[in-house]
Structure formats: C-alpha cells, structure tokens
Protein backbone atom coordinates (compact mmCIF):
# COMPACT_ATOMS: atom_id res chain seq x y z
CA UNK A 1 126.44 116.04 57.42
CA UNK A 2 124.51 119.34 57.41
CA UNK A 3 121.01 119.09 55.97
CA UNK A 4 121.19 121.37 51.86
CA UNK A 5 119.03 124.26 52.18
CA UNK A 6 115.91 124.71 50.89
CA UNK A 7 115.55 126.30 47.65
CA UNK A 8 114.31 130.06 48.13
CA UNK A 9 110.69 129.55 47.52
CA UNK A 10 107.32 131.04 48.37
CA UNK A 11 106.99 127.89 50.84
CA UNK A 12 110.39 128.27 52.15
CA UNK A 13 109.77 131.78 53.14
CA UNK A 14 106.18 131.34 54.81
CA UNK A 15 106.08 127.74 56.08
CA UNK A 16 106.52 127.67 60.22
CA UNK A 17 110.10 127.38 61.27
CA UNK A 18 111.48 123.92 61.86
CA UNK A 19 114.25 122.97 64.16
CA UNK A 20 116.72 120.26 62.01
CA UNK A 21 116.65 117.07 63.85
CA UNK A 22 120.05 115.37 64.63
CA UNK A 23 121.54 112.39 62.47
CA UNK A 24 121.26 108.98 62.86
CA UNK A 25 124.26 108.30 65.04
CA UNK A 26 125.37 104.66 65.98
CA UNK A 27 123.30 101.56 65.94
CA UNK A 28 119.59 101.56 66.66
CA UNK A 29 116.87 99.17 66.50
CA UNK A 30 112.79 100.25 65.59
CA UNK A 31 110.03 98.23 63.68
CA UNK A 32 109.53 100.22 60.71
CA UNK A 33 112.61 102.29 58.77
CA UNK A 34 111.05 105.09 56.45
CA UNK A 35 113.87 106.26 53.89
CA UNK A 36 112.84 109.76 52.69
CA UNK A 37 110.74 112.80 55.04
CA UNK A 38 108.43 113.79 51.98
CA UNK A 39 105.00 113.19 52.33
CA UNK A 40 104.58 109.88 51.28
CA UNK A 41 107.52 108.97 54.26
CA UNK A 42 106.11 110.55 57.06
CA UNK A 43 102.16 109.99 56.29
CA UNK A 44 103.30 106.18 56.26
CA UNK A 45 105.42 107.57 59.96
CA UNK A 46 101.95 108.84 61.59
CA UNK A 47 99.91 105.76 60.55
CA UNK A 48 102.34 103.56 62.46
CA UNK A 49 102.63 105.08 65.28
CA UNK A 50 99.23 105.71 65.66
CA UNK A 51 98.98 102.07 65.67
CA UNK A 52 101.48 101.38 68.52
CA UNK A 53 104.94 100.31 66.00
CA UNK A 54 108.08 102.19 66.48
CA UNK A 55 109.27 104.69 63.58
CA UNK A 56 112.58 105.68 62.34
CA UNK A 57 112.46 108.22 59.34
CA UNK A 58 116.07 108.56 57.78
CA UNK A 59 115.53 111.52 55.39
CA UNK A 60 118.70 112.35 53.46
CA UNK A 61 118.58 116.39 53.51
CA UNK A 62 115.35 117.97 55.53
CA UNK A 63 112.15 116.96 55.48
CA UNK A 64 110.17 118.31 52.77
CA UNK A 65 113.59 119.17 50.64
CA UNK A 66 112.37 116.79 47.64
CA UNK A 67 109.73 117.23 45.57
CA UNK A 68 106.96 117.59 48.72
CA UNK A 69 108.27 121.32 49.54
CA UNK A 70 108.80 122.22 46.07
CA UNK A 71 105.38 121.66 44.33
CA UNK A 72 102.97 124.24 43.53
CA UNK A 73 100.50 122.83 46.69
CA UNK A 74 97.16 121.51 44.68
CA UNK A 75 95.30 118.64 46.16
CA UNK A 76 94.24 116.95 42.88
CA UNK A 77 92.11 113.82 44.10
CA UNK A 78 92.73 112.18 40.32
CA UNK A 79 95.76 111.18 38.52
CA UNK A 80 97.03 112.75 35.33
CA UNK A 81 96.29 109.96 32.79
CA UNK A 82 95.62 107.24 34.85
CA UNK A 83 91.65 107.07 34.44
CA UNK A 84 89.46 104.55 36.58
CA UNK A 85 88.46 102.21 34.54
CA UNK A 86 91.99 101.36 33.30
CA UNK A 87 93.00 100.60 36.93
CA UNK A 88 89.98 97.91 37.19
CA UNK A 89 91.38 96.89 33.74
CA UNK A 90 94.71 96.02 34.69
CA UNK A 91 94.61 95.14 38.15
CA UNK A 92 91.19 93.72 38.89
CA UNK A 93 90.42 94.20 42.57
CA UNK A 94 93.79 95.47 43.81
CA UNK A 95 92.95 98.41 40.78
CA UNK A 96 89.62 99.16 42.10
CA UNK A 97 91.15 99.50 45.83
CA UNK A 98 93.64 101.97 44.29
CA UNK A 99 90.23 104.09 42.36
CA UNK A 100 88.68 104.25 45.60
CA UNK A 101 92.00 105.54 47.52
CA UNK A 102 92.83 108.21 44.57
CA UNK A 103 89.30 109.36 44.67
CA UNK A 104 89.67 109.88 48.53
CA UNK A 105 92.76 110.94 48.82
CA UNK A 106 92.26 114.95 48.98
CA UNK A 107 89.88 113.93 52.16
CA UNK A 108 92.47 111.54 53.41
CA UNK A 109 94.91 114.63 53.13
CA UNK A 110 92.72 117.95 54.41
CA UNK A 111 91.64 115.13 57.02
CA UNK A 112 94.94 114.75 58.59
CA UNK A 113 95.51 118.65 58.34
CA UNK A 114 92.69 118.89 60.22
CA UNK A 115 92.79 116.45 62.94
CA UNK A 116 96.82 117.68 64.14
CA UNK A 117 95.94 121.24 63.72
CA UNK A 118 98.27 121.94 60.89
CA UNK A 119 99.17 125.65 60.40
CA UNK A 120 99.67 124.37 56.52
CA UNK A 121 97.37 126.85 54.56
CA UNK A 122 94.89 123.96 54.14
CA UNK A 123 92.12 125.15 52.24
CA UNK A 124 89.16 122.30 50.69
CA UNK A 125 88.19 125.05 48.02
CA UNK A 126 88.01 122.40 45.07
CA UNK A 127 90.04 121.14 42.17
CA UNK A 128 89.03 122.53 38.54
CA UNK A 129 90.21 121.05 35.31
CA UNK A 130 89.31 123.28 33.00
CA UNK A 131 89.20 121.92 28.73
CA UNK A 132 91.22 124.61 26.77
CA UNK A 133 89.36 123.56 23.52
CA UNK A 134 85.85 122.65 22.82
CA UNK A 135 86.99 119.02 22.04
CA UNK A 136 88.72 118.58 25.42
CA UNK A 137 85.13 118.93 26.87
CA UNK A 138 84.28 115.62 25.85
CA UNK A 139 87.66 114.12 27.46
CA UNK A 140 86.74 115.97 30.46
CA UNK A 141 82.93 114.88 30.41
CA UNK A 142 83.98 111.09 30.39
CA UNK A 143 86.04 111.63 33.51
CA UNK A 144 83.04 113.14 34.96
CA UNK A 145 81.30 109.98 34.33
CA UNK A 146 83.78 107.63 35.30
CA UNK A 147 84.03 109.16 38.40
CA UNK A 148 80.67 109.57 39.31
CA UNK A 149 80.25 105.97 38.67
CA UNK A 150 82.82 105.10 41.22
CA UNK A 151 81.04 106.99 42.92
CA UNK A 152 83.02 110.75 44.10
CA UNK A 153 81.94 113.71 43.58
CA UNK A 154 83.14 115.15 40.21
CA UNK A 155 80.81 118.15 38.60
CA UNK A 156 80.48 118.87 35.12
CA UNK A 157 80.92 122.62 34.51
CA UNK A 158 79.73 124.15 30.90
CA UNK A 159 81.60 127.79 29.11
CA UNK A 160 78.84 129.88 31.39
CA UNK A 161 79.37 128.38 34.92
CA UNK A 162 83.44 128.00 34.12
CA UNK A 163 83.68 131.64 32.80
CA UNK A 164 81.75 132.48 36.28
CA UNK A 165 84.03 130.32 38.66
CA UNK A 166 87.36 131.23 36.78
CA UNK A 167 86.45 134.98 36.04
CA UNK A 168 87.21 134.47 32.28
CA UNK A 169 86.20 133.14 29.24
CA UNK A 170 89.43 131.64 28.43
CA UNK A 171 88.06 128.08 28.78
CA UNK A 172 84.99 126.02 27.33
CA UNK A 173 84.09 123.91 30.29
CA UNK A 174 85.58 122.42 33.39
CA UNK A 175 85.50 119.36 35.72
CA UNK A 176 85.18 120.24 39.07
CA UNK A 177 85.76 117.89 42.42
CA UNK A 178 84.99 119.76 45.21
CA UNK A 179 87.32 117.39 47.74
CA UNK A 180 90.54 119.05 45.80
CA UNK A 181 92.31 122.74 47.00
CA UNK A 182 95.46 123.78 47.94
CA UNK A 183 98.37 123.71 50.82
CA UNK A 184 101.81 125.04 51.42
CA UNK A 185 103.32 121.77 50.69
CA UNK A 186 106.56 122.73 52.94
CA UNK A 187 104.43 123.30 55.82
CA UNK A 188 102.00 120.49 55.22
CA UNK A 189 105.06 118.77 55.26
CA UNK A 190 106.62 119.89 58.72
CA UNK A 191 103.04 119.90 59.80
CA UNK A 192 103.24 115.60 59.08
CA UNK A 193 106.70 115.00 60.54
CA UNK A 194 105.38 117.33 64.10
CA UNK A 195 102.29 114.78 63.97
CA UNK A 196 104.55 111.65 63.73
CA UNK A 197 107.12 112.91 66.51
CA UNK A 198 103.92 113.82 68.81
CA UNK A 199 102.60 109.81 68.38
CA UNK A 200 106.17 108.76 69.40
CA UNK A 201 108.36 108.59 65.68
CA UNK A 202 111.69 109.63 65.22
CA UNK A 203 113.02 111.54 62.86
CA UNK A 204 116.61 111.93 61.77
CA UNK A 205 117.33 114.86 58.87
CA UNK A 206 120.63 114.60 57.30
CA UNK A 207 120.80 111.08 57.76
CA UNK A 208 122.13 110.07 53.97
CA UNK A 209 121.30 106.30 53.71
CA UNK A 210 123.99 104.54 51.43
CA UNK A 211 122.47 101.08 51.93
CA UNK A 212 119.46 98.96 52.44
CA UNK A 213 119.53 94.99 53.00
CA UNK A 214 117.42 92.27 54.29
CA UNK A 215 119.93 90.17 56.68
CA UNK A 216 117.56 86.98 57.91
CA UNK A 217 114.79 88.34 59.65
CA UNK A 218 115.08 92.30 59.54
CA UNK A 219 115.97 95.42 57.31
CA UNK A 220 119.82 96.42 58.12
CA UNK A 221 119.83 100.62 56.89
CA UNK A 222 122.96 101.91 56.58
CA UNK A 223 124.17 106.06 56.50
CA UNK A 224 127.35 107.42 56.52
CA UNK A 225 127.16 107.95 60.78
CA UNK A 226 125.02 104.34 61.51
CA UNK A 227 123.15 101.89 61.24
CA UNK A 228 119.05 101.44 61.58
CA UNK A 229 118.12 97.79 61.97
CA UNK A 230 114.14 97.45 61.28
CA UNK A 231 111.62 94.46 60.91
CA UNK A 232 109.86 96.41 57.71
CA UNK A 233 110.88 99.25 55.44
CA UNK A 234 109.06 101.84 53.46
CA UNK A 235 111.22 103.36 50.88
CA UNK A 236 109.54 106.86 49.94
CA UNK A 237 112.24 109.11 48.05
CA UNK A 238 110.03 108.57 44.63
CA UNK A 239 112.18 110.99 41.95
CA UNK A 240 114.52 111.63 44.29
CA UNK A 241 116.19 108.50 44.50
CA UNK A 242 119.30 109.20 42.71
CA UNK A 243 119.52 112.52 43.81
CA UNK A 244 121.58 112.17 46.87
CA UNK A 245 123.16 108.88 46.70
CA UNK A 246 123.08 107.48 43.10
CA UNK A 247 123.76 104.05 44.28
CA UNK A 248 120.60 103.80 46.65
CA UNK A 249 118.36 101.64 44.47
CA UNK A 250 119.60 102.04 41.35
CA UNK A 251 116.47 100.26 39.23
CA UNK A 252 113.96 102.13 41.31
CA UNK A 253 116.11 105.65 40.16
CA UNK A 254 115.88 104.01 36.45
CA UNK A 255 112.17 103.09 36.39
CA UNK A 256 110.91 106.55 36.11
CA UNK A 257 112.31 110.01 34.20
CA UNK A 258 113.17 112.94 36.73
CA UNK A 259 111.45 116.07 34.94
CA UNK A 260 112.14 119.34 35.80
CA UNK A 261 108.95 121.61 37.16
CA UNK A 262 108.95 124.70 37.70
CA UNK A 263 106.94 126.80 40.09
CA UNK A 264 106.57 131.01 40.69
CA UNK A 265 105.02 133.14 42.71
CA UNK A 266 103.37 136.37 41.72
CA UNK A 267 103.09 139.43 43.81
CA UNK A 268 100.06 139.32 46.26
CA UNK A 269 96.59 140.22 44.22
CA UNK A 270 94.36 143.50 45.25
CA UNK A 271 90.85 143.26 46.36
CA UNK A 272 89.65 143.97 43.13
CA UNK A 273 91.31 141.57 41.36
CA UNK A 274 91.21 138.81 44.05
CA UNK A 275 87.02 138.69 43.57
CA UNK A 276 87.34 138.67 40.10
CA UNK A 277 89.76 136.19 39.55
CA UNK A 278 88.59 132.66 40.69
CA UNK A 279 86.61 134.19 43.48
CA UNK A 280 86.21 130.41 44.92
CA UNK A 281 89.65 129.85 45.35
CA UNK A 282 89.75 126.97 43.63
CA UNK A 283 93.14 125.01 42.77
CA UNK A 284 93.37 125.08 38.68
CA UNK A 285 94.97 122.72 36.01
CA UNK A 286 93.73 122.70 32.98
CA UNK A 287 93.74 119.46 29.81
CA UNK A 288 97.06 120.98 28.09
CA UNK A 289 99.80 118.62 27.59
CA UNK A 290 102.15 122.22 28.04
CA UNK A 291 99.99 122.98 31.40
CA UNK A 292 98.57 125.77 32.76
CA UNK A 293 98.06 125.59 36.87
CA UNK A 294 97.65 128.20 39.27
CA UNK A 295 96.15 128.41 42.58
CA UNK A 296 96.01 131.24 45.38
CA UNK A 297 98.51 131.00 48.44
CA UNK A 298 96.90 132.93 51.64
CA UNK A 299 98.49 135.83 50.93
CA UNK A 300 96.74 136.41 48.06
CA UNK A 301 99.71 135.89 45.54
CA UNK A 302 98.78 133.68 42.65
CA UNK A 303 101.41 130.54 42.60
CA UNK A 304 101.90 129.22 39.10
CA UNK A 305 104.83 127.89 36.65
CA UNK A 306 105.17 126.38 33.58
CA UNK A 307 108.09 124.54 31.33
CA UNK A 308 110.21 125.06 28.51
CA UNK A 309 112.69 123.55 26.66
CA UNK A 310 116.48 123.73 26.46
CA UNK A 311 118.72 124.56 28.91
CA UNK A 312 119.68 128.08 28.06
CA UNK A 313 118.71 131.00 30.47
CA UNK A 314 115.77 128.79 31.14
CA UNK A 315 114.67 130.65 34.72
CA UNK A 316 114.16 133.64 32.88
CA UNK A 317 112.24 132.06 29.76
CA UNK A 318 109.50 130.24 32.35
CA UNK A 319 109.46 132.88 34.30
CA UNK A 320 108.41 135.00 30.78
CA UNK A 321 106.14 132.10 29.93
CA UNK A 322 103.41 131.89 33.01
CA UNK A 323 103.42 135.56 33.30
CA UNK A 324 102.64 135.64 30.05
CA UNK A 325 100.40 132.60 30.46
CA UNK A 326 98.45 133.96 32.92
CA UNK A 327 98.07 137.76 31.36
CA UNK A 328 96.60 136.29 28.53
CA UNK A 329 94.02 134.24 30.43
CA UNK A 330 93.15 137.56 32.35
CA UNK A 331 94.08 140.56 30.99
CA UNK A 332 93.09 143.03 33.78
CA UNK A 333 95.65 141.25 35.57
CA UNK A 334 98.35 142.55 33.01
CA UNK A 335 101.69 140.82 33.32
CA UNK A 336 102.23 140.11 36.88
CA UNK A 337 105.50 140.13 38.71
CA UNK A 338 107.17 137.15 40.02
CA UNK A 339 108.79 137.40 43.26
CA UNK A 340 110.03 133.74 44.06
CA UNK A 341 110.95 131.13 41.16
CA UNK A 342 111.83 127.62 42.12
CA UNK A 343 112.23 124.17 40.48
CA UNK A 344 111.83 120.33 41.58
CA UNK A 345 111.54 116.74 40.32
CA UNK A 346 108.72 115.13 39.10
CA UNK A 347 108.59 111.52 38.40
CA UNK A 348 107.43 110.86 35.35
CA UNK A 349 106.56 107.35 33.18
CA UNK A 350 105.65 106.96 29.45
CA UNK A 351 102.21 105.41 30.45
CA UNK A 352 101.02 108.53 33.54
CA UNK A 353 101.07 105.15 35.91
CA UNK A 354 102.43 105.16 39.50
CA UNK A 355 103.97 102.09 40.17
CA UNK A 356 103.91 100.05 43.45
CA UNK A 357 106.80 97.40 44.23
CA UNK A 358 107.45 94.78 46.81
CA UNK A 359 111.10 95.31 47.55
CA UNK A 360 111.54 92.38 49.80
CA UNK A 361 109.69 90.65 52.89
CA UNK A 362 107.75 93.91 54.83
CA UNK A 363 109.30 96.17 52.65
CA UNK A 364 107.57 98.12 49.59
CA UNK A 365 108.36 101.47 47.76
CA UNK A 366 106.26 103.65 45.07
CA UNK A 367 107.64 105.42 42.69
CA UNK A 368 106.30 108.36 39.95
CA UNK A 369 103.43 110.22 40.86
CA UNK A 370 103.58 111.82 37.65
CA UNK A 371 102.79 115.49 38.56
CA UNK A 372 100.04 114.52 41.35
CA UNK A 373 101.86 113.46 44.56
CA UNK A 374 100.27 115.81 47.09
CA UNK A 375 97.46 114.14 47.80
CA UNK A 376 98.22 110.92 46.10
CA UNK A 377 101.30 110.61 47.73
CA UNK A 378 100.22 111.40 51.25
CA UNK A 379 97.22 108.85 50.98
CA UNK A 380 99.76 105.91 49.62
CA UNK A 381 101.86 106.95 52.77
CA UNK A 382 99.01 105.35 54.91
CA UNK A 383 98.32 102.37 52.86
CA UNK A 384 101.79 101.32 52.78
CA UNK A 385 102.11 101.62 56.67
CA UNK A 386 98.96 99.37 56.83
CA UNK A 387 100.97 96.78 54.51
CA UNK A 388 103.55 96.63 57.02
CA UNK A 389 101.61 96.76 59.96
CA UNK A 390 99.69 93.58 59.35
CA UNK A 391 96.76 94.08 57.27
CA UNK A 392 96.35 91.76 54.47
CA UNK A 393 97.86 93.37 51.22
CA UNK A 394 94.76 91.44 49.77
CA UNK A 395 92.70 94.23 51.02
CA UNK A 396 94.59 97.08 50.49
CA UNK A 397 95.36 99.38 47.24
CA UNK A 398 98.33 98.03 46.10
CA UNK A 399 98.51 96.99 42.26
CA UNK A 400 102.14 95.79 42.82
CA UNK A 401 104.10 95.29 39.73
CA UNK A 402 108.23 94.32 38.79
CA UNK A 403 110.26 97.61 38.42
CA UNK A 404 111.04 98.08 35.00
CA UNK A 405 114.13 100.44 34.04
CA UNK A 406 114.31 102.28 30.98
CA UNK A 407 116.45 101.57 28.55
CA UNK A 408 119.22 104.03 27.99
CA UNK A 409 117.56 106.11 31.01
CA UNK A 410 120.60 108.47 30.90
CA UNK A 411 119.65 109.46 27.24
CA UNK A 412 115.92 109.49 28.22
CA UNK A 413 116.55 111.39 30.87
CA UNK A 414 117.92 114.35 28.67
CA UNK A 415 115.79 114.46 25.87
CA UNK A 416 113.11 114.91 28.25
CA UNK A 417 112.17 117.94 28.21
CA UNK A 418 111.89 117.78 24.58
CA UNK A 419 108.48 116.39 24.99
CA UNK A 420 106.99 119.27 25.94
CA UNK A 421 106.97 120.59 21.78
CA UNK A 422 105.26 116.96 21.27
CA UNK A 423 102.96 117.53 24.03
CA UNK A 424 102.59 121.48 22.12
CA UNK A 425 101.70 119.84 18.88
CA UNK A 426 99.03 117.48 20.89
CA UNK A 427 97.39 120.50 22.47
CA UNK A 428 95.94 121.87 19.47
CA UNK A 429 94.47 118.58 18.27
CA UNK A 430 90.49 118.34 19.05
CA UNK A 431 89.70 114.73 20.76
C-alpha cells in the first residue's frame, strides 16, 4: 500500500527529503516491534539499538505522518495540567521518576538532535508561558516553585522583563524554562528514524498493522503484506490509533478524545520586525484555555494556529482567528499573511494526564500527550525501550495505570470541540 501524503505544511515543504522505505513483506523475526514512526516510536527504535536489540518499526503511512509532523514544533519541558506535585501524589515514586523525566525531557530531545547531527531546525532558545491576566501570574508563580523545588530551571518573569523578551505589553508576567525551544517536528522526525537505521533498525513505512497478539513466548504483528514476530512490543500511534485501522486497539483509541489542532504559517518576518518581536526566539504558549502559541521557524516566518468551533468553513475562520490573534498582540505586525494551514490530532483526556499501560508481557503503550508530545513524547520513547530492554520498571518513569474508555466516546468525540467556549468562559476568570 502506498504511504498517504503528507499534509501541505510549512514542515512538509522544508524538512530534508526522505526516501519511503519498503513494506513489511513476508515473515520476519526481530526483538522489539515498534507500531507507529512518530517520535515516541522511533526514539524508543534508537535506544534499542544503541543497546545491541534488533528493531522493527511498522509505521502505518510515513514516518512523521501523525501528529509528530503536524505540530507547531515547541519543546515544552512541562505538561499542560499535569503539575509535579500531583504526579508524587498519585503515583509515589514511579510519579516522581516521571517529574524528573518531564522536567528533562527538552534536554533529552535537543540532546539527541545534537549528538546524530540532525538538520531539524533545533534551536534551545527557551520555553515562555506567558499569564494573559494578572491573576494567572499567581498560577504561573506556583509552577515556578514547584519546579524549582524539583529542582529545573524555571524563571519567574514580571510585566517589565516579559514586555522586554516578548516585545509587547500584551502579557503581565511569564514563566520561563530555558531547556524549552523549537524544531521542525517533520524533520526532527526523519532526523530520529536516519539515527535508528544508522544503529542497525529497520523501518518499514506503509506497513498498516491490522493485528497484535501475544502467542506463548513472543509478540505475533500482523499487516496486510506479513507478519513481524517480536519478543517485546512498543505500541506508539498515541491519537492516531483509530485513524488507520479502527480495529487496532480499540480501548486504547477509546481512552483518549482525538482533538483537532490547527497550525499556520505566516509569511517570513523583516529585520525590523524580527528584533522586535521576541528577539530571543523563544517558543511561546501562553495560560489561556483558547491558546495562543507561536514560535519562529528559521526562516523567519512566525508558526502559529489556534481553534474554533463548528465545522463550517472552519480553515478559513482559524486562519482569521491567529492572524487576528497575533495582530492584536503586536500591532506593528498588522495582520500577517498565512501561507501554509494544516491540522492534526491531539490526544486529549478530561484530567491533562498521559497515561502509561502494560499491554501484555514486554509490551507497553502511552497514550494522550495532551498538546505536549514533542518533547514529552520523544523522552517516553527512551524509557519505554529501557522497559523492554531489561531494566527494572521499578526504576523507571512509568506510573502505569488500566486503560479506561470513555463512555459514549463517539458522542464525546464530537462535542469536542465545543469545549473550547467553556475553556473561553474560563479564560476571563482571575485565579
């Protein structure tokens, strides 16, 4: 089956050229099947290989198709909702493993950029989380805190030093983590799946799996053209479970809510503008429930997006919104131009939490990385390859938990996007 194309995005256009690799054909034997070539996938692919196990990746379409070449590229090295303490909370040591590998993760990430020589517009520039109301500077002062007192390196910004790093007075204060910044996830991506192939993985793109079983000792994987038998399994397709075969794992596909997200880019920035205009570079998202993200891509172009609800004309209506999002943060800008629009998945849960499962003997999955799976993602890649390469799960960040489906998910699923006027409503409350 010929691998879908990519979506015509600002990633798709710039990220180097990769050559489709052929389909699993036949039987074949290796000791660790990866379903999915996203990042979490083919992070888990390099870490076993570098440790002397034999990879398969199966990914169903290209690698990077899913929600790793669609995102808007920041490298946030904290979670949306899911503070610190509330890990420790609910999971004891397994939750403070899992603090200390979301507060490193951006490292973990620019880390492996660096050490395979990524072309991947990898740039460490920092993550800012700027509060859109005076009230949301408390919120963001007691993640400061809490993540100081794990330890990483979270800054406290006040209205003078944010108006100064953003180039606007827009916001009242920020959070700053100088580990975060910004990739082209589709060539981060492709960068991952060249390191994996150069320590000895293979990679088939395509390769649709229909079915995954534990017969006696091994994994038997099953696609449309063969069959993959492997001692452990990583299953890394996250909110793309459903998407190309339905039946795949169909729990995993109901414990989580596929949102739609959005992402443009604008026309590349002048001079001028460019050292006005977050002269640092850093990677932006700010404490709205209705966000408001942008970053610089090396070209200078500002890469943004938004959401909206309904499904009428709704590439045109976002496409309205962050332009006029981002004019009214900085004026001089005017209302910029957007020359690529694109959409993906994100999964999404009611509580912000990832979840980690044990889907039989040396085989795990994640799921939902609710709107922070670039960095997060790639850094659960590795721990789940050192689950399955012997290391005691005791020791590792994995908070595992029973999937849990939602209820009518189908209905859920489609009302969706009506959150966003709850999460509207929410925005103009003080905390």
């Amino acid at each position: 089956m010929k691998p879908p194309k990519h979506q015509p995005s600002i990633w798709a256009a710039t990220a180097p050229v990769r050559v489709p690799r052929p389909l699993l054909k036949g039987a074949a034997e290796t000791d660790l099947a990866v379903i999915g070539g996203g990042f979490t996938g083919l992070s888990a692919a390099v870490e076993a290989a570098r440790r002397g196990h034999a990879v398969t990746v199966l990914e169903g379409a290209s690698v990077g198709w899913g929600a790793s070449g669609r995102n808007n590229g920041q490298v946030i090295p904290i979670l949306t909702s899911a503070e610190p303490d509330v890990w420790v909370k609910r999971f004891g040591d397994a939750g403070r493993r899992m603090v200390d590998l979301i507060g490193n993760s951006a490292n973990t990430l620019f880390g492996l950029a660096r050490e395979f020589g990524m072309d991947a517009e990898a740039e460490q520039s920092g993550w800012m989380q700027p509060a859109h109301t005076p009230g949301r500077v408390k919120l963001i002062a007691k993640r400061v805190e809490a993540w100081q007192r794990y330890g990483f390196p979270a800054e406290l910004r006040d209205a003078n030093e944010t108006r100064d790093l953003l180039g606007t007075d827009f916001w009242h204060g920020a959070m700053l983590n100088p580990t975060g910044g910004h990739i082209n996830p589709l060539a981060f991506a492709r960068g991952l799946a060249k390191a994996a192939e150069g320590l000895g993985a293979v990679i088939h793109e395509g390769a649709r799996v229909t079915r995954y079983a534990r017969e006696g000792v091994e994994w038997v994987i099953t696609t449309p053209e063969g069959t993959l038998r492997a001692r452990a399994l990583i299953l890394a397709t996250n909110a793309y479970t459903a998407e190309l075969v339905p039946s795949l794992a169909p729990r995993l596909a109901r414990s989580l809510i596929p949102v739609v997200s959005w992402q443009m880019a604008t026309q590349p920035l002048g001079d001028n503008l460019r050292a006005q205009i977050v002269p640092g570079r850093q990677a932006v998202s700010d404490t709205r429930g209705d966000l408001r993200f942008f970053r610089y891509d090396a070209r200078n172009r500002m890469i943004t997006g938004g959401a909206v609800m309904g499904r009428r004309n709704v590439e045109a209506r976002v496409r309205a919104k962050a332009a006029a999002n981002m004019a009214e943060a900085f004026p001089e800008m005017g209302v910029p131009e957007m020359t690529h629009v694109w959409s993906g998945y994100v999964g999404m849960t009611l509580d912000r939490f990832p979840r980690v499962h044990r889907i039989g003997p040396d085989g795990f999955a994640w799921m939902a990385c609710n709107g922070r799976g670039v960095a997060f993602g790639t850094a659960m890649g590795r721990e789940l390859a050192r689950a399955v390469t012997g290391e005691d799960i005791e020791t590792l960040a994995l908070p595992l938990t029973e999937p849990a489906p939602f209820p009518m998910h189908g209905l859920v699923t489609r009302l969706a996007p009506t959150y966003l006027a709850w999460l509207k409503r929410a925005d103009q409350k003080e905390i």
